[in-house]
PDB file of N, CA and C in Angstrom:
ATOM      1  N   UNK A   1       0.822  -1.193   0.000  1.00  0.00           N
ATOM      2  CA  UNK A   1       0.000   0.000   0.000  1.00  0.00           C
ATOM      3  C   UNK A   1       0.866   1.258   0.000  1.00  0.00           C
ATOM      4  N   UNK A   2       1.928   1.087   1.019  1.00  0.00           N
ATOM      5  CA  UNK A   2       2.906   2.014   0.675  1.00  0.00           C
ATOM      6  C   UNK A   2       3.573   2.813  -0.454  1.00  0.00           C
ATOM      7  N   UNK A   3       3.942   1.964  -1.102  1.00  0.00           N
ATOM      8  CA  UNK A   3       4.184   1.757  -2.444  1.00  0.00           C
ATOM      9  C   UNK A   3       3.337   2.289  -3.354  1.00  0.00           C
ATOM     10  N   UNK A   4       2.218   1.546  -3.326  1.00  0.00           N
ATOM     11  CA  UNK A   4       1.225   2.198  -4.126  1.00  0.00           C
ATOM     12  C   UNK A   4       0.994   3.914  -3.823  1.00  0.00           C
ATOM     13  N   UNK A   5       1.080   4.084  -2.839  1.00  0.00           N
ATOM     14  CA  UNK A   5       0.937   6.422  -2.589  1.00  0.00           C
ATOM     15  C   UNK A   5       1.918   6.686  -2.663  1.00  0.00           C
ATOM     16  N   UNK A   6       3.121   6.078  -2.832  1.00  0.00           N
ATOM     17  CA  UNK A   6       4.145   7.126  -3.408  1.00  0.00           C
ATOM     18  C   UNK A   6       4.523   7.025  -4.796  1.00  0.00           C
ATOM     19  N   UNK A   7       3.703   5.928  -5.128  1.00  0.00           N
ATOM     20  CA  UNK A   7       3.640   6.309  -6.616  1.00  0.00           C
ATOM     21  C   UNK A   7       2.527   6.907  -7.437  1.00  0.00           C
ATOM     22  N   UNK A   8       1.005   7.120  -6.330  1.00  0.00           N
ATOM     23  CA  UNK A   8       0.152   8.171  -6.775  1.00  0.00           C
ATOM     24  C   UNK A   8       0.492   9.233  -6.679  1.00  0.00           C
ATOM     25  N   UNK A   9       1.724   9.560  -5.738  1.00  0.00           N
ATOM     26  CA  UNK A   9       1.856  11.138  -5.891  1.00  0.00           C
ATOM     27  C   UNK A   9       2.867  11.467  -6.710  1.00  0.00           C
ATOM     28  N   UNK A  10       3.596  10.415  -6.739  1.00  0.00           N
ATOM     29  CA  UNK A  10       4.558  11.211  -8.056  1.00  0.00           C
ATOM     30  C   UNK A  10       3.830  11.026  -9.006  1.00  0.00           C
ATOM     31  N   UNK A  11       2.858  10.462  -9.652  1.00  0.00           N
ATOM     32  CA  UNK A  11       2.306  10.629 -10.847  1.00  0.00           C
ATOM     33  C   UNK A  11       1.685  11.788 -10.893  1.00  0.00           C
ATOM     34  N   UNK A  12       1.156  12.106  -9.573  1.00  0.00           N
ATOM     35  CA  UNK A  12       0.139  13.447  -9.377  1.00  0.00           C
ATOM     36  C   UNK A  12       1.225  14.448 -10.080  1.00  0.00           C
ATOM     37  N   UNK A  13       2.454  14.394  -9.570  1.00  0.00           N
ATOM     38  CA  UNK A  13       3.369  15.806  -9.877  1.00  0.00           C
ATOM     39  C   UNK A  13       3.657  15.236 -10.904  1.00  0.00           C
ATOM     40  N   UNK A  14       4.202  14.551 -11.304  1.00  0.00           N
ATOM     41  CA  UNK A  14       4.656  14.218 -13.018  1.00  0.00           C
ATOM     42  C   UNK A  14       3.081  14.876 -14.159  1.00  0.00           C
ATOM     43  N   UNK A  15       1.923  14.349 -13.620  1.00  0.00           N
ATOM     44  CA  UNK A  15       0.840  14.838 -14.284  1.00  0.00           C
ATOM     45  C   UNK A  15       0.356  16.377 -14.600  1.00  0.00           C
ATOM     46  N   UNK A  16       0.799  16.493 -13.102  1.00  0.00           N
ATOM     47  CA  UNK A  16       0.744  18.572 -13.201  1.00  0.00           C
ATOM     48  C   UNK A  16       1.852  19.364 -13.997  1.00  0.00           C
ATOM     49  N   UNK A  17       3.117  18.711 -14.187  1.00  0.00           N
ATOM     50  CA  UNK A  17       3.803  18.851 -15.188  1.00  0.00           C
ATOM     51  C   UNK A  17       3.192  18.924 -16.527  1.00  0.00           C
ATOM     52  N   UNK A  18       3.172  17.651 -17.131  1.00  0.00           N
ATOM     53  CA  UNK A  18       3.105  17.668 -18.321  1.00  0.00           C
ATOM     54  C   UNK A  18       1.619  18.696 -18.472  1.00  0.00           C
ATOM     55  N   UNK A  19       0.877  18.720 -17.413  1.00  0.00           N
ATOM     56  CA  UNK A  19      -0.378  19.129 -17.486  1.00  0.00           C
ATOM     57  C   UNK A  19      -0.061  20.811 -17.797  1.00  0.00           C
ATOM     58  N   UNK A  20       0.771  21.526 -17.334  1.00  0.00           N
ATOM     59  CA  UNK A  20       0.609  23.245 -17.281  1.00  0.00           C
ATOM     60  C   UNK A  20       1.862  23.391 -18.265  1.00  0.00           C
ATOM     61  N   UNK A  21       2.287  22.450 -19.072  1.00  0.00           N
ATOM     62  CA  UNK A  21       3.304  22.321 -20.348  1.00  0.00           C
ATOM     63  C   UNK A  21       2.119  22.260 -20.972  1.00  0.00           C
ATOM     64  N   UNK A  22       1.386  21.244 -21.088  1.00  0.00           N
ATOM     65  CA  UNK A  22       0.064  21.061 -22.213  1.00  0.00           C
ATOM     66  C   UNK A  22      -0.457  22.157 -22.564  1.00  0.00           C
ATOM     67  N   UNK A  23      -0.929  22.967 -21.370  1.00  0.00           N
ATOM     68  CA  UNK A  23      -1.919  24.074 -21.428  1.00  0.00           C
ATOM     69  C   UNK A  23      -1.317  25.339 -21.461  1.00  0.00           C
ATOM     70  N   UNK A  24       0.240  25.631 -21.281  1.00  0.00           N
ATOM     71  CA  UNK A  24       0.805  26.946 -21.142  1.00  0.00           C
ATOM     72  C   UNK A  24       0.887  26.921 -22.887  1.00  0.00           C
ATOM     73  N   UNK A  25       1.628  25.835 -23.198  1.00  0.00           N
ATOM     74  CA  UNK A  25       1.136  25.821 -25.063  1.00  0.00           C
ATOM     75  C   UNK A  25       0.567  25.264 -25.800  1.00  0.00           C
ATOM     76  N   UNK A  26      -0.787  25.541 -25.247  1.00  0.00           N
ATOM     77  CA  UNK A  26      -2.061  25.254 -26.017  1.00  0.00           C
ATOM     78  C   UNK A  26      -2.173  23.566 -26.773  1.00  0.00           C
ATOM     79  N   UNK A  27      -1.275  22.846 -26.263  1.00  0.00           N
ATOM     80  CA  UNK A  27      -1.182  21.140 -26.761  1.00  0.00           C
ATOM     81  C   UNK A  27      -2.438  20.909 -26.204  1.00  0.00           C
ATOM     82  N   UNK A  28      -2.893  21.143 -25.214  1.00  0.00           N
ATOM     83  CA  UNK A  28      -3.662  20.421 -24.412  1.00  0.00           C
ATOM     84  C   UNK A  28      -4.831  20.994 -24.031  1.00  0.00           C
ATOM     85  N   UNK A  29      -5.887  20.809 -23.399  1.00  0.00           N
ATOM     86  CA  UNK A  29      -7.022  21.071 -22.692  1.00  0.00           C
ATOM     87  C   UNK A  29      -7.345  20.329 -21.394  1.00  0.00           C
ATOM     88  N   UNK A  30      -7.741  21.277 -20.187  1.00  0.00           N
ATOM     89  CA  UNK A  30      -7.701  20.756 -18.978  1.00  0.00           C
ATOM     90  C   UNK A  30      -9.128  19.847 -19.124  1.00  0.00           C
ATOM     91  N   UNK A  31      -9.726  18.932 -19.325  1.00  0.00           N
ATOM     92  CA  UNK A  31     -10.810  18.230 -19.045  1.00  0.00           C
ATOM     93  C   UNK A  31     -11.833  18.265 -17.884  1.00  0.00           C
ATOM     94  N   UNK A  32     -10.979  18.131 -16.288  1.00  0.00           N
ATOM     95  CA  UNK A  32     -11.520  18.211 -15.265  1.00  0.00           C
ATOM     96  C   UNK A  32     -12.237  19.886 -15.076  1.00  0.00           C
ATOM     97  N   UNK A  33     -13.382  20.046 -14.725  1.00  0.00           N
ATOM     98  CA  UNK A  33     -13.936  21.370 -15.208  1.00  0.00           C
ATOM     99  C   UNK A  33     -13.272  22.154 -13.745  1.00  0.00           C
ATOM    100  N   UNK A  34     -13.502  21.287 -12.572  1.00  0.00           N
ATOM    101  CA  UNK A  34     -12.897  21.987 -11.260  1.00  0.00           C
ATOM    102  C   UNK A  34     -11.626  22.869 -11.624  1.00  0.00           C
ATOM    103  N   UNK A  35     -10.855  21.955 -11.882  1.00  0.00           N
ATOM    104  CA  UNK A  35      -9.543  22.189 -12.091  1.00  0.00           C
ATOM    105  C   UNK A  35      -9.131  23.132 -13.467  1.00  0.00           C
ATOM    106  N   UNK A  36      -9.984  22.999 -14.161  1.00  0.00           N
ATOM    107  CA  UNK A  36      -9.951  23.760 -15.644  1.00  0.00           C
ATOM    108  C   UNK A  36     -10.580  25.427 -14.732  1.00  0.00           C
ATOM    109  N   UNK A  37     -11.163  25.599 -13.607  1.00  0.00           N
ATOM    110  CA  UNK A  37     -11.929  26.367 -13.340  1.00  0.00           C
ATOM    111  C   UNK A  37     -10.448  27.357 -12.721  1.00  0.00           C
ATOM    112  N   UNK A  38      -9.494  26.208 -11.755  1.00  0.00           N
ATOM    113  CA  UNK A  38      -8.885  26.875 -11.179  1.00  0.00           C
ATOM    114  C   UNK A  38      -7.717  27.350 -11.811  1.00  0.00           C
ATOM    115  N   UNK A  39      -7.269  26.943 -13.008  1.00  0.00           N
ATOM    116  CA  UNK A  39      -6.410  27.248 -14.023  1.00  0.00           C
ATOM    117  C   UNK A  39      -6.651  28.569 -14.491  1.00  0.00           C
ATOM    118  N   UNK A  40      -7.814  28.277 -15.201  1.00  0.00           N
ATOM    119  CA  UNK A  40      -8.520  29.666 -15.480  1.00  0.00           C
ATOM    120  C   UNK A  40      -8.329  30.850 -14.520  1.00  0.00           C
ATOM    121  N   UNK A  41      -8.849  30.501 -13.405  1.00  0.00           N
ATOM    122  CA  UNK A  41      -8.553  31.659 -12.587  1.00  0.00           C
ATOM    123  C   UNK A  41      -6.928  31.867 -12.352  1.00  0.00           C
ATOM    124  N   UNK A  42      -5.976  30.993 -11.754  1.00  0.00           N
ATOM    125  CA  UNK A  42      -5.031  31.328 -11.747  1.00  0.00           C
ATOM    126  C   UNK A  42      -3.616  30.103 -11.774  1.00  0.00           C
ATOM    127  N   UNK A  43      -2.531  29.779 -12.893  1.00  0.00           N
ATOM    128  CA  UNK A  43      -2.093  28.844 -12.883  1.00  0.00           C
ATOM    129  C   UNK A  43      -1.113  28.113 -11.320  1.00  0.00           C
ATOM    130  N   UNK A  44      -1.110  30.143 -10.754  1.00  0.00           N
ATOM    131  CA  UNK A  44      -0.125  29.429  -9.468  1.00  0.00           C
ATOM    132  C   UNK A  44      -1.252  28.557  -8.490  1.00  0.00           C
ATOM    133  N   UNK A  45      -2.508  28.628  -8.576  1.00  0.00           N
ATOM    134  CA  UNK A  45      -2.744  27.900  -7.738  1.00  0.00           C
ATOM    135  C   UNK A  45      -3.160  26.640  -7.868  1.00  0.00           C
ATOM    136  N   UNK A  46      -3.602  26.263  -9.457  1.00  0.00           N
ATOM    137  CA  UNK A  46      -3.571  25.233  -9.805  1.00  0.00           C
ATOM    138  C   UNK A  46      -2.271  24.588  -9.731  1.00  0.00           C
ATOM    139  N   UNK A  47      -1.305  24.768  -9.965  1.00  0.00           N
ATOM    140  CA  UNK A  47      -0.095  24.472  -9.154  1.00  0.00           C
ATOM    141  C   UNK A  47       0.244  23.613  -7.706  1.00  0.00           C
ATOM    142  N   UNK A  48       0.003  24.859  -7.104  1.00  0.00           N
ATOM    143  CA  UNK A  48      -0.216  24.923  -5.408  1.00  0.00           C
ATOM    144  C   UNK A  48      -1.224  23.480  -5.026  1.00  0.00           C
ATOM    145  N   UNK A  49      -2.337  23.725  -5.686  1.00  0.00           N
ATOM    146  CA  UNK A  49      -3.047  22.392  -5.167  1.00  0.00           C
ATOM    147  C   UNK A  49      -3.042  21.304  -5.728  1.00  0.00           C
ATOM    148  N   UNK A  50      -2.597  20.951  -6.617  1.00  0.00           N
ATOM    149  CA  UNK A  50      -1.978  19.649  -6.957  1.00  0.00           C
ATOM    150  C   UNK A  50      -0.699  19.432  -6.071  1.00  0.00           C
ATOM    151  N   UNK A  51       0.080  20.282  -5.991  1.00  0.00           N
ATOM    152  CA  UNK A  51       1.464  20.086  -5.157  1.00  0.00           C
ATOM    153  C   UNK A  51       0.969  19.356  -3.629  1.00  0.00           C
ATOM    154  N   UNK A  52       0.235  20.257  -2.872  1.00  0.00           N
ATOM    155  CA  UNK A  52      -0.574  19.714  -1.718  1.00  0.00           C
ATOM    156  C   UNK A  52      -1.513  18.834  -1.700  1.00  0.00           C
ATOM    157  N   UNK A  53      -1.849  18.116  -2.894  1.00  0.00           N
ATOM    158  CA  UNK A  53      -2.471  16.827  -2.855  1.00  0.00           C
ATOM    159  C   UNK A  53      -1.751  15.556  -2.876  1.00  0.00           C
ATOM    160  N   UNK A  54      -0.489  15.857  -3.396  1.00  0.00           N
ATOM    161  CA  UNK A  54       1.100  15.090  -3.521  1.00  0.00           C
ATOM    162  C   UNK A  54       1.133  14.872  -1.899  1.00  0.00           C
ATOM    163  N   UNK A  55       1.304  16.175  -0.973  1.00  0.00           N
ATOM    164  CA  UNK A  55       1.870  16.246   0.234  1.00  0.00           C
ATOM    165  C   UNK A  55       0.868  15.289   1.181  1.00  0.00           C
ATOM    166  N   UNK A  56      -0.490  15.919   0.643  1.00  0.00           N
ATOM    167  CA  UNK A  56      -1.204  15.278   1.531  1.00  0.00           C
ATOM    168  C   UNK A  56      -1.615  13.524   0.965  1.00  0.00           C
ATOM    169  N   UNK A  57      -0.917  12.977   0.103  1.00  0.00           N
ATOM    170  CA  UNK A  57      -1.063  11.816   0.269  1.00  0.00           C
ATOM    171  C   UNK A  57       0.208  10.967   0.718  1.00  0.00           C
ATOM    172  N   UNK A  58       1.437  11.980   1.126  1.00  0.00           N
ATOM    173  CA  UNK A  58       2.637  11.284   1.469  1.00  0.00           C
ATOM    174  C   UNK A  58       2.314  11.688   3.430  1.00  0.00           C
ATOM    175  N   UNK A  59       1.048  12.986   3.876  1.00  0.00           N
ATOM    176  CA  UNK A  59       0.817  12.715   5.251  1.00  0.00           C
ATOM    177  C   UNK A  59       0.132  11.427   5.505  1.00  0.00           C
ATOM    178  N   UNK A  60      -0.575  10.626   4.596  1.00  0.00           N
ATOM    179  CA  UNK A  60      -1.236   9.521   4.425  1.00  0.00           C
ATOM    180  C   UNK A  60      -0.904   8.389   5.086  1.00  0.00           C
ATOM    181  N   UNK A  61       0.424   8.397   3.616  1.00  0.00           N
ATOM    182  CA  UNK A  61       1.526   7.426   4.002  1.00  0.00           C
ATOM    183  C   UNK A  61       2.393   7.504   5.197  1.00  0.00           C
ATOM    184  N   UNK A  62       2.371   8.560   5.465  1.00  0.00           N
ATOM    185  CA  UNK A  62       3.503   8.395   7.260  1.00  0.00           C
ATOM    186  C   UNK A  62       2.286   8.100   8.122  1.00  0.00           C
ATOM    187  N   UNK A  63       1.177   8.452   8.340  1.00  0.00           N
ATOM    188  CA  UNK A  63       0.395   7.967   9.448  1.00  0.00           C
ATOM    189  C   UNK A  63      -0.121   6.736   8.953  1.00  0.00           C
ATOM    190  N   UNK A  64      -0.036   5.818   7.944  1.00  0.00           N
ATOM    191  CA  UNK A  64      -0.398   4.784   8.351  1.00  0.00           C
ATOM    192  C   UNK A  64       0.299   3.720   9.421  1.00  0.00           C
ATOM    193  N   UNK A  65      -0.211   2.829   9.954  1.00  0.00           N
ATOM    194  CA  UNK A  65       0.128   1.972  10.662  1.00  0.00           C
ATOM    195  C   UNK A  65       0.416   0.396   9.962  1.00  0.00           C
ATOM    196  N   UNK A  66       1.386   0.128  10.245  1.00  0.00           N
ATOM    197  CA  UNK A  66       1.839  -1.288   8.943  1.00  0.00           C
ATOM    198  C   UNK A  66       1.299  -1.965   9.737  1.00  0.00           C
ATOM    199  N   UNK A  67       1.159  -1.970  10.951  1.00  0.00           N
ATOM    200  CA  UNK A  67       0.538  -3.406  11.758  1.00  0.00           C
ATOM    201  C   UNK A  67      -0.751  -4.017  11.804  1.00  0.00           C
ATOM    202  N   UNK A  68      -1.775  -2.087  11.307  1.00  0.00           N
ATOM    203  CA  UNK A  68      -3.217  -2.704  11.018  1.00  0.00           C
ATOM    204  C   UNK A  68      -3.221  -2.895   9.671  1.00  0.00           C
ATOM    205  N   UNK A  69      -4.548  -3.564   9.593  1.00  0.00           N
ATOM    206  CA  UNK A  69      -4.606  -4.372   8.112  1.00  0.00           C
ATOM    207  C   UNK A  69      -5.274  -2.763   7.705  1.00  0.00           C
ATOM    208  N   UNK A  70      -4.792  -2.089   6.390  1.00  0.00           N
ATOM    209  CA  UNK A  70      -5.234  -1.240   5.324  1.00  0.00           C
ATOM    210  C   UNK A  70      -6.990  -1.363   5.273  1.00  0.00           C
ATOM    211  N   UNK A  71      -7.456  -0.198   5.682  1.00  0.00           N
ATOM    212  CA  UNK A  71      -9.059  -0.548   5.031  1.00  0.00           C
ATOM    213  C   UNK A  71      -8.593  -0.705   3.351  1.00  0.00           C
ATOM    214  N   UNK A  72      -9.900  -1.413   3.041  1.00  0.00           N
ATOM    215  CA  UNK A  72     -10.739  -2.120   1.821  1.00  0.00           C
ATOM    216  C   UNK A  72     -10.923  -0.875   0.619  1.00  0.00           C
ATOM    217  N   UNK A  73     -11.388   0.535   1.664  1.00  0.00           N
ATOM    218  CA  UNK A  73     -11.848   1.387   1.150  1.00  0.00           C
ATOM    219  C   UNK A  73     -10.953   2.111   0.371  1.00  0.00           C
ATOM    220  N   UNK A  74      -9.588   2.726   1.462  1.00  0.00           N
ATOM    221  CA  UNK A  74      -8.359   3.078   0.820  1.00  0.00           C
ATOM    222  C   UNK A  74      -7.649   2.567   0.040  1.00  0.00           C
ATOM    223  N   UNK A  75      -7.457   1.032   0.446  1.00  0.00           N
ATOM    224  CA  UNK A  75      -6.396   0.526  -0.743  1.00  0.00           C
ATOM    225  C   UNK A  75      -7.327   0.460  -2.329  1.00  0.00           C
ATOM    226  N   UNK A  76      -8.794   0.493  -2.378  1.00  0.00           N
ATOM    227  CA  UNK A  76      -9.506   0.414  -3.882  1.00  0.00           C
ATOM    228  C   UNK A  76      -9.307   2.201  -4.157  1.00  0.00           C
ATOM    229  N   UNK A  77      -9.492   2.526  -3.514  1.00  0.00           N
ATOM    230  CA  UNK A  77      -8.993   4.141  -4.528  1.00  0.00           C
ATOM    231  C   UNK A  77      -7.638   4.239  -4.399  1.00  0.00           C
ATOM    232  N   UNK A  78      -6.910   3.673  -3.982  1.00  0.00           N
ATOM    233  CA  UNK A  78      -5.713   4.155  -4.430  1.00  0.00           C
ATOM    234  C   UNK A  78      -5.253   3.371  -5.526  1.00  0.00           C
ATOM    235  N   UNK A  79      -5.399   2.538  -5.971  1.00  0.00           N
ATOM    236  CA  UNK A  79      -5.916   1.389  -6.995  1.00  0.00           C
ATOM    237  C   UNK A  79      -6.474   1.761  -8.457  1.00  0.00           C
ATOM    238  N   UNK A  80      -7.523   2.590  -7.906  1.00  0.00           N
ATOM    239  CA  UNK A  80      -8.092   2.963  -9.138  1.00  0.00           C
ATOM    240  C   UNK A  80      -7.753   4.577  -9.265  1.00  0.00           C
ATOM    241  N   UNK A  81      -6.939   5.589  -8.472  1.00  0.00           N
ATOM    242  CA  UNK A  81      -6.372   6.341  -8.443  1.00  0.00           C
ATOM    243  C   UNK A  81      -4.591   6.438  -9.489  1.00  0.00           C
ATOM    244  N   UNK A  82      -4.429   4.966  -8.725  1.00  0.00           N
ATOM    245  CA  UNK A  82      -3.181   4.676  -9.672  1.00  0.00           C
ATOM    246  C   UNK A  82      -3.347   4.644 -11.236  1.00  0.00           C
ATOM    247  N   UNK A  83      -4.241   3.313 -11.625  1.00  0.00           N
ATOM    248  CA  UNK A  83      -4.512   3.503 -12.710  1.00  0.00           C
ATOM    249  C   UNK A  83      -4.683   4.799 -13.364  1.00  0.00           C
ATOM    250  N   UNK A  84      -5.775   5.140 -13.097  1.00  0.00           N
ATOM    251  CA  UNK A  84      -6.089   6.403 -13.704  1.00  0.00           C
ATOM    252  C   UNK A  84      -5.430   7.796 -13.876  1.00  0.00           C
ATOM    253  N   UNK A  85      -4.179   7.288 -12.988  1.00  0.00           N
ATOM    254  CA  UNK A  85      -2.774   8.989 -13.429  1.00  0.00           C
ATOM    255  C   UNK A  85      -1.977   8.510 -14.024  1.00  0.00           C
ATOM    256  N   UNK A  86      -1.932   6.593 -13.966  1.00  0.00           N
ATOM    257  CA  UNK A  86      -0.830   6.124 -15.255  1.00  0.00           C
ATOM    258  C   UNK A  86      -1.757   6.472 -16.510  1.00  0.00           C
ATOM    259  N   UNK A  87      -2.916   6.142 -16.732  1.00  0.00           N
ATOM    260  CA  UNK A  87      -3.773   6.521 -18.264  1.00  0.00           C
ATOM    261  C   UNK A  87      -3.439   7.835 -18.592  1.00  0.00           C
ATOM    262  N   UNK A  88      -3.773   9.174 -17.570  1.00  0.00           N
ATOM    263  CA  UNK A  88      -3.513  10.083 -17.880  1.00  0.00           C
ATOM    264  C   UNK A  88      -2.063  10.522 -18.201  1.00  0.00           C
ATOM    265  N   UNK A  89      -1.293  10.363 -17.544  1.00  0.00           N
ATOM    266  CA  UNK A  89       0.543  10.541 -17.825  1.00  0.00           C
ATOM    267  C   UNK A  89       0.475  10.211 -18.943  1.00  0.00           C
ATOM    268  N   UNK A  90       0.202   8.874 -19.395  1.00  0.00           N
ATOM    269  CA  UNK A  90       0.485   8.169 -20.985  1.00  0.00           C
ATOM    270  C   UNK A  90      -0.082   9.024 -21.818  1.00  0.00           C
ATOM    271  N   UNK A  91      -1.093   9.914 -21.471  1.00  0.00           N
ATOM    272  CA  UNK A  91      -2.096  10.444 -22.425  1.00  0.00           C
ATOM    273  C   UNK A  91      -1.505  11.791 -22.838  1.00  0.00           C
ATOM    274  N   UNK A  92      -0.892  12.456 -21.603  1.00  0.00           N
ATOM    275  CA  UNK A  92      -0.799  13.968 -21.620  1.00  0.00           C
ATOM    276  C   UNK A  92       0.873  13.717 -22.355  1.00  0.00           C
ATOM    277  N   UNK A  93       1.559  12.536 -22.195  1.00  0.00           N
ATOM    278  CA  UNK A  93       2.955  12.634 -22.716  1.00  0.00           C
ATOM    279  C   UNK A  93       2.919  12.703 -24.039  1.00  0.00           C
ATOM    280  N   UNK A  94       1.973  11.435 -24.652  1.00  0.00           N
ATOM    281  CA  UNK A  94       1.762  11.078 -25.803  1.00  0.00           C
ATOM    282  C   UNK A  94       1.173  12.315 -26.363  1.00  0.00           C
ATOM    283  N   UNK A  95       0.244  13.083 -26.463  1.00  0.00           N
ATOM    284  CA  UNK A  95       0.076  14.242 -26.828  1.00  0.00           C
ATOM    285  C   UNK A  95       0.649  15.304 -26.874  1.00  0.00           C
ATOM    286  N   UNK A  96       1.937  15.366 -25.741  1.00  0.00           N
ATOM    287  CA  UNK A  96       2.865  16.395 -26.125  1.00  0.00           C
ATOM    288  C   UNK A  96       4.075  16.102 -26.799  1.00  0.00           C
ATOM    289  N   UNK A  97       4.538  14.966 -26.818  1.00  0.00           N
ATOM    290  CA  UNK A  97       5.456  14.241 -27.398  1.00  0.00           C
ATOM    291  C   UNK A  97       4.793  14.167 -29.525  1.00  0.00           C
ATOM    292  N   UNK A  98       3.937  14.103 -29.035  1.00  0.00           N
ATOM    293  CA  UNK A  98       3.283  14.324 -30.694  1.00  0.00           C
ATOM    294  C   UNK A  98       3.034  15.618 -31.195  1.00  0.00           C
ATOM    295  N   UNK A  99       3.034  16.404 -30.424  1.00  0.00           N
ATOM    296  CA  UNK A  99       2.480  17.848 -30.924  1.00  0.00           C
ATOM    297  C   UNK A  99       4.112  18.763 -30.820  1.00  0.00           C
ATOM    298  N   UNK A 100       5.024  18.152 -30.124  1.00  0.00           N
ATOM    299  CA  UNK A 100       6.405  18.910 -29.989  1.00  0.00           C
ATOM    300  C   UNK A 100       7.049  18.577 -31.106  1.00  0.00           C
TER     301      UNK A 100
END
């Protein structure tokens, strides 16, 4: 499980990368409307809160306890969290890697 959040959050920051490369030159379009909302308004803070969603899933990882068993609940989103920033990484690379 460990394992698994420190590799959702580096995907998180690898994603916000390629993500404000995508969109600073127009390769890309933000999809998520939240986040397309907060771009819009301002890129440092779309920034800022992806960065602190990184942080706050590595406070995650230090307070867990290895001795209790992982809820059911956490380890399936982080699961389907994983997946879904490897799809996106592949997606946002492949699109800038094609458009560069």
């Amino acid at each position: 499980m460990k394992i698994l959040l420190i590799y959702v959050a580096s995907l998180n920051l690898l994603d916000t990368a390629f993500t404000l490369y995508g969109l600073n030159n127009n390769y890309i379009t933000e999809s998520n409307p939240l986040m397309n909302t907060i771009y819009n308004t301002t890129p440092l803070l779309f920034l800022v809160l992806k960065v602190l969603l990184s942080i706050l899933l590595l406070v995650i990882l230090y307070h867990l306890d290895t001795k209790k068993k992982t809820s059911r609940t956490l380890g399936s989103f982080t699961v389907v969290a994983a997946i879904a920033y490897t799809y996106t990484c592949i997606l946002h690379g492949y699109w800038i890697v094609e458009l560069v």
